[in-house]
Protein backbone atom coordinates (compact mmCIF):
# COMPACT_ATOMS: atom_id res chain seq x y z
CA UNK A 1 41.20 103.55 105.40
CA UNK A 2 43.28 100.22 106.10
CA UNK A 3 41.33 97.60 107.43
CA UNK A 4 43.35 95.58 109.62
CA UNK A 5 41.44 93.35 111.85
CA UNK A 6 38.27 92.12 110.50
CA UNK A 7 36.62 89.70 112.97
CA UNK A 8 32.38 90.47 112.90
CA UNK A 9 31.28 87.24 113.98
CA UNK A 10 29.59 85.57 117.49
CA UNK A 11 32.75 84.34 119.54
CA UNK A 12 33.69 84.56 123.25
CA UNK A 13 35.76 86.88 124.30
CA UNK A 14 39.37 87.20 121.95
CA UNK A 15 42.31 89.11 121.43
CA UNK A 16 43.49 90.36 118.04
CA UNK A 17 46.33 92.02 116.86
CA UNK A 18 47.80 94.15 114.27
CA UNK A 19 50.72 95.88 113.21
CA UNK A 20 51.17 98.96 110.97
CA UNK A 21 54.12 101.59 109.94
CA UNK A 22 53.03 105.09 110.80
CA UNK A 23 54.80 108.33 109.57
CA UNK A 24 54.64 110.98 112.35
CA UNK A 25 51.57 113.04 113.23
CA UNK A 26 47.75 112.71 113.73
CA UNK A 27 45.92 109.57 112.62
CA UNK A 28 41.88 108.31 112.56
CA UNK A 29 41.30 105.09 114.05
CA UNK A 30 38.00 103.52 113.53
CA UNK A 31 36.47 100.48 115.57
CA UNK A 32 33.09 98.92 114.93
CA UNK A 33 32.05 96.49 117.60
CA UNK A 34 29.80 93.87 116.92
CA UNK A 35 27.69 92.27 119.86
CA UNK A 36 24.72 89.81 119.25
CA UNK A 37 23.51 88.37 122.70
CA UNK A 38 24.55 87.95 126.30
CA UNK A 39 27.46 89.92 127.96
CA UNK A 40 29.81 91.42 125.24
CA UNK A 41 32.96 94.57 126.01
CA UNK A 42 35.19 95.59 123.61
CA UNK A 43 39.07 97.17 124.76
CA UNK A 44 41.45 99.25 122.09
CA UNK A 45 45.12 99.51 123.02
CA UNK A 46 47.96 100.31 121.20
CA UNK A 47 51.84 100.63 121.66
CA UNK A 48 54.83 101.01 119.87
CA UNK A 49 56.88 98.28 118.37
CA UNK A 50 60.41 98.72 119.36
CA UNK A 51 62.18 97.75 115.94
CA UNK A 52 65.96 98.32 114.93
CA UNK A 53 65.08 98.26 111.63
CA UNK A 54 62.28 98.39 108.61
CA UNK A 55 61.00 95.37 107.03
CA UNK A 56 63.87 93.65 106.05
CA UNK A 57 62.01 91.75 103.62
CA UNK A 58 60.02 94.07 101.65
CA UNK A 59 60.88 94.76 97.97
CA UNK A 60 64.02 92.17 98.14
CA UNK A 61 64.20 89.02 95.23
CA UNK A 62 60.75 86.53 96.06
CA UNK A 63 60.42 83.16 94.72
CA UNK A 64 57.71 80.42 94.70
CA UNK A 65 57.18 76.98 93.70
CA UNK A 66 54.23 77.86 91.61
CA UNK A 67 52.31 81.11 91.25
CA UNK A 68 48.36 81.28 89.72
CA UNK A 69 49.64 84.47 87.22
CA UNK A 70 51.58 87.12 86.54
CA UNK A 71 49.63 89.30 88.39
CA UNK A 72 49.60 87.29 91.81
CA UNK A 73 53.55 86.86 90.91
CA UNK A 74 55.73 85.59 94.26
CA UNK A 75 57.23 89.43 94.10
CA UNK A 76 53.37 90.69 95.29
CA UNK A 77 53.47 88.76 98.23
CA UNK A 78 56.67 91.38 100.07
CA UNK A 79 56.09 94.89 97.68
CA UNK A 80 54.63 96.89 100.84
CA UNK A 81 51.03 96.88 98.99
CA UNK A 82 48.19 95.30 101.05
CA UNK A 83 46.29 95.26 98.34
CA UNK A 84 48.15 92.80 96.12
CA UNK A 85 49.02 89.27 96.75
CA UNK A 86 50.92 85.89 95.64
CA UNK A 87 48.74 82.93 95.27
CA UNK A 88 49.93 79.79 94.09
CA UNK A 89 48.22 77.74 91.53
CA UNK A 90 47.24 75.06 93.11
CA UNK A 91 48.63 72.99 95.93
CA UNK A 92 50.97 69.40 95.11
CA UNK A 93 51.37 66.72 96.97
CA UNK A 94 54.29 69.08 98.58
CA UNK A 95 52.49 72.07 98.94
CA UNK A 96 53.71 74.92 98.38
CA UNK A 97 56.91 76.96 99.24
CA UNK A 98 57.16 80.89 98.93
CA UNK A 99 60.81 82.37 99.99
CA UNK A 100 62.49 85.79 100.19
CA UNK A 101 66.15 86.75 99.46
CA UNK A 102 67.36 89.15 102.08
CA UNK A 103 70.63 89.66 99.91
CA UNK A 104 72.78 89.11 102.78
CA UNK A 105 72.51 87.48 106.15
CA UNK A 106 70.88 89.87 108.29
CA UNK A 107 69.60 89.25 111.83
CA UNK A 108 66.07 89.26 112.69
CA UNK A 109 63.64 88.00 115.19
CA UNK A 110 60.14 87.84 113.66
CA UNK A 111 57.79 87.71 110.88
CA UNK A 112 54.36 88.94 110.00
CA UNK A 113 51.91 87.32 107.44
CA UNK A 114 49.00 88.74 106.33
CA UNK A 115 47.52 85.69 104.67
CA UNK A 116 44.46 86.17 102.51
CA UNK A 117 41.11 84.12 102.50
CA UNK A 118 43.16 80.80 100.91
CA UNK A 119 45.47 80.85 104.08
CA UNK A 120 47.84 77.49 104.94
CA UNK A 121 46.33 75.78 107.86
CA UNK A 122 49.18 74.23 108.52
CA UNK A 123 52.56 75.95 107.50
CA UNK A 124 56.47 76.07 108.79
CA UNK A 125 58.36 79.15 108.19
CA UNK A 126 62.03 78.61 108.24
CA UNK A 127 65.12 80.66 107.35
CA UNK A 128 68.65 79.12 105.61
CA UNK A 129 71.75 81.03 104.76
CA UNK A 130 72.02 78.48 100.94
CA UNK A 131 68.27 79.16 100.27
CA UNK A 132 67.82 75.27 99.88
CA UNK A 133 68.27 73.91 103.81
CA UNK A 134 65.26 75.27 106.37
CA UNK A 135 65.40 75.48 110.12
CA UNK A 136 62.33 76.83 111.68
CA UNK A 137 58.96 76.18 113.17
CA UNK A 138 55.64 74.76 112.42
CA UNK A 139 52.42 76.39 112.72
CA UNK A 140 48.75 75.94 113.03
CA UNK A 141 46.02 78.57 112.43
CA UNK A 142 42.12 78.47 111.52
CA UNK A 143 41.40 82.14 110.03
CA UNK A 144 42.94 84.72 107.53
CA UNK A 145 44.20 87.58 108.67
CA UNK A 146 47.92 89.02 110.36
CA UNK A 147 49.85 87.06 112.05
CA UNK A 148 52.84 87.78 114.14
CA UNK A 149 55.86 84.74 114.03
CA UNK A 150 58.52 85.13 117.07
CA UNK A 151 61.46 83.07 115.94
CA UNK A 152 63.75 84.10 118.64
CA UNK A 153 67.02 85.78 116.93
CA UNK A 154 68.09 84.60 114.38
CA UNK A 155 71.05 85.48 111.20
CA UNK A 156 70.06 84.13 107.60
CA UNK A 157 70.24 85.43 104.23
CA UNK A 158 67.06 83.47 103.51
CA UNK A 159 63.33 83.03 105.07
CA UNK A 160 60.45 80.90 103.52
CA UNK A 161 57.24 79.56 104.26
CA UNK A 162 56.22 75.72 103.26
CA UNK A 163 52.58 75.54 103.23
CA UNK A 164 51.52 72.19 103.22
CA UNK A 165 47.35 71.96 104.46
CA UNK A 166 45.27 74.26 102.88
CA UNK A 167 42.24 76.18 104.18
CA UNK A 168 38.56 74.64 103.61
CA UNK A 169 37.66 77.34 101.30
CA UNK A 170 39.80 76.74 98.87
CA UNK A 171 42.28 74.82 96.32
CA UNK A 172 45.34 77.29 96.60
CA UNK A 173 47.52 79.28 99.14
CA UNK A 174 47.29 82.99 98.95
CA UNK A 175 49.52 85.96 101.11
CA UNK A 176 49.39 89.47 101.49
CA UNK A 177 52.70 90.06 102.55
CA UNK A 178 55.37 88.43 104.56
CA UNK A 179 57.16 90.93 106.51
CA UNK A 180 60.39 90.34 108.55
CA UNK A 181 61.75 92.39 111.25
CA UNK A 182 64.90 93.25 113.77
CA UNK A 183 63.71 94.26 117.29
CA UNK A 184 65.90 96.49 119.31
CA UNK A 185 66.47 93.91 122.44
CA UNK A 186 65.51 90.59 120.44
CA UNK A 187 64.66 87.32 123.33
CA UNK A 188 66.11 84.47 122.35
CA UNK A 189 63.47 81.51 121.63
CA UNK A 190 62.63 78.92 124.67
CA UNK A 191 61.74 76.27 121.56
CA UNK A 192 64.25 74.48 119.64
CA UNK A 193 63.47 75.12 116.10
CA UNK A 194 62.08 72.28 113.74
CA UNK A 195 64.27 71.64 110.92
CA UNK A 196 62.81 70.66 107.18
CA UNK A 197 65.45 69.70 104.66
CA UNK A 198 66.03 71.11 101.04
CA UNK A 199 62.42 71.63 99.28
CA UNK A 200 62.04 71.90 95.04
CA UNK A 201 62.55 74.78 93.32
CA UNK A 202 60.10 73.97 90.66
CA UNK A 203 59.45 77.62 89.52
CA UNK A 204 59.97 81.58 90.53
């Protein structure tokens, strides 16, 4: 009863992906396929994600440079509930930044957001060992929904996202979760990273 990939509209022919933790056992999966003229197919895989280690991210210290209320607070958008979210209250001339404290510099390789309907168009996510200095990548995407990040591997105490375009629909940025992971055999990135320099920290 998690719906992960929502996509019911005419489009040629695309791949979409999700990721979930599953406990052992049996488990339902349920696709509905939508078709509305011409030629149309539809293909379910699966496989498992070879991780070292849980979401390194989830349930540690979040910040943000504004948030809309208490109740879309930066700590909603990393508590392992899909169902809650951080949105911000409104985008500056700056945008937006939302960050995560790992506690200690940890090594990773990749990121998921889940980014609701008032998704950044245009965003950067970046990690920093003093929380204030960024290194990372920028991004571009049309449509909410999960997205998987490969930063190559990386050690920081600190990752972030800088949302700085917003999506049509709306006046503020809004996430699900940000999730960071560890994979077993992490590849090293063929892209030299971006760098973005020390952003405000105009609120938590």
């Amino acid at each position: 009863n998690n719906l992960l990939i929502n996509q019911w509209k005419d489009q040629a022919r695309t791949e979409y992906t999700a990721d979930i933790d599953l406990a052992a056992g049996n488990h339902n999966l349920k696709v509905e396929y939508y078709e509305n003229s011409g030629g149309a197919n539809v293909t379910l895989r699966w496989e498992t994600l070879s991780t070292g280690s849980g979401n390194l991210a989830r349930s540690r210290p979040a910040y943000a440079t504004s948030r809309e209320s208490s109740a879309l607070s930066p700590a909603q958008g990393n508590d392992g509930n899909p169902s809650t979210r951080w949105s911000s209250n409104g985008s500056g001339t700056n945008g937006e930044w939302w960050w995560v404290d790992l506690g200690s510099a940890q090594t990773f390789d990749r990121a998921i957001v889940r980014w609701e309907a008032a998704y950044a168009a245009n965003h950067f996510i970046g990690w920093s060992n003093d929380g204030t200095n960024f290194t990372g990548y920028y991004y571009t995407i049309s449509a909410p929904g999960a997205y998987q990040y490969r930063l190559g591997t990386r050690t920081a105490r600190y990752v972030g996202i800088w949302m700085y375009r917003r999506a049509t629909c709306c006046g503020n940025y809004s996430l699900y979760e940000l999730e960071v992971y560890r994979s077993t055999v992490a590849a090293a990135s063929a892209e030299a990273p971006d760098h973005r320099s020390a952003f405000p920290r105009c609120g938590t």
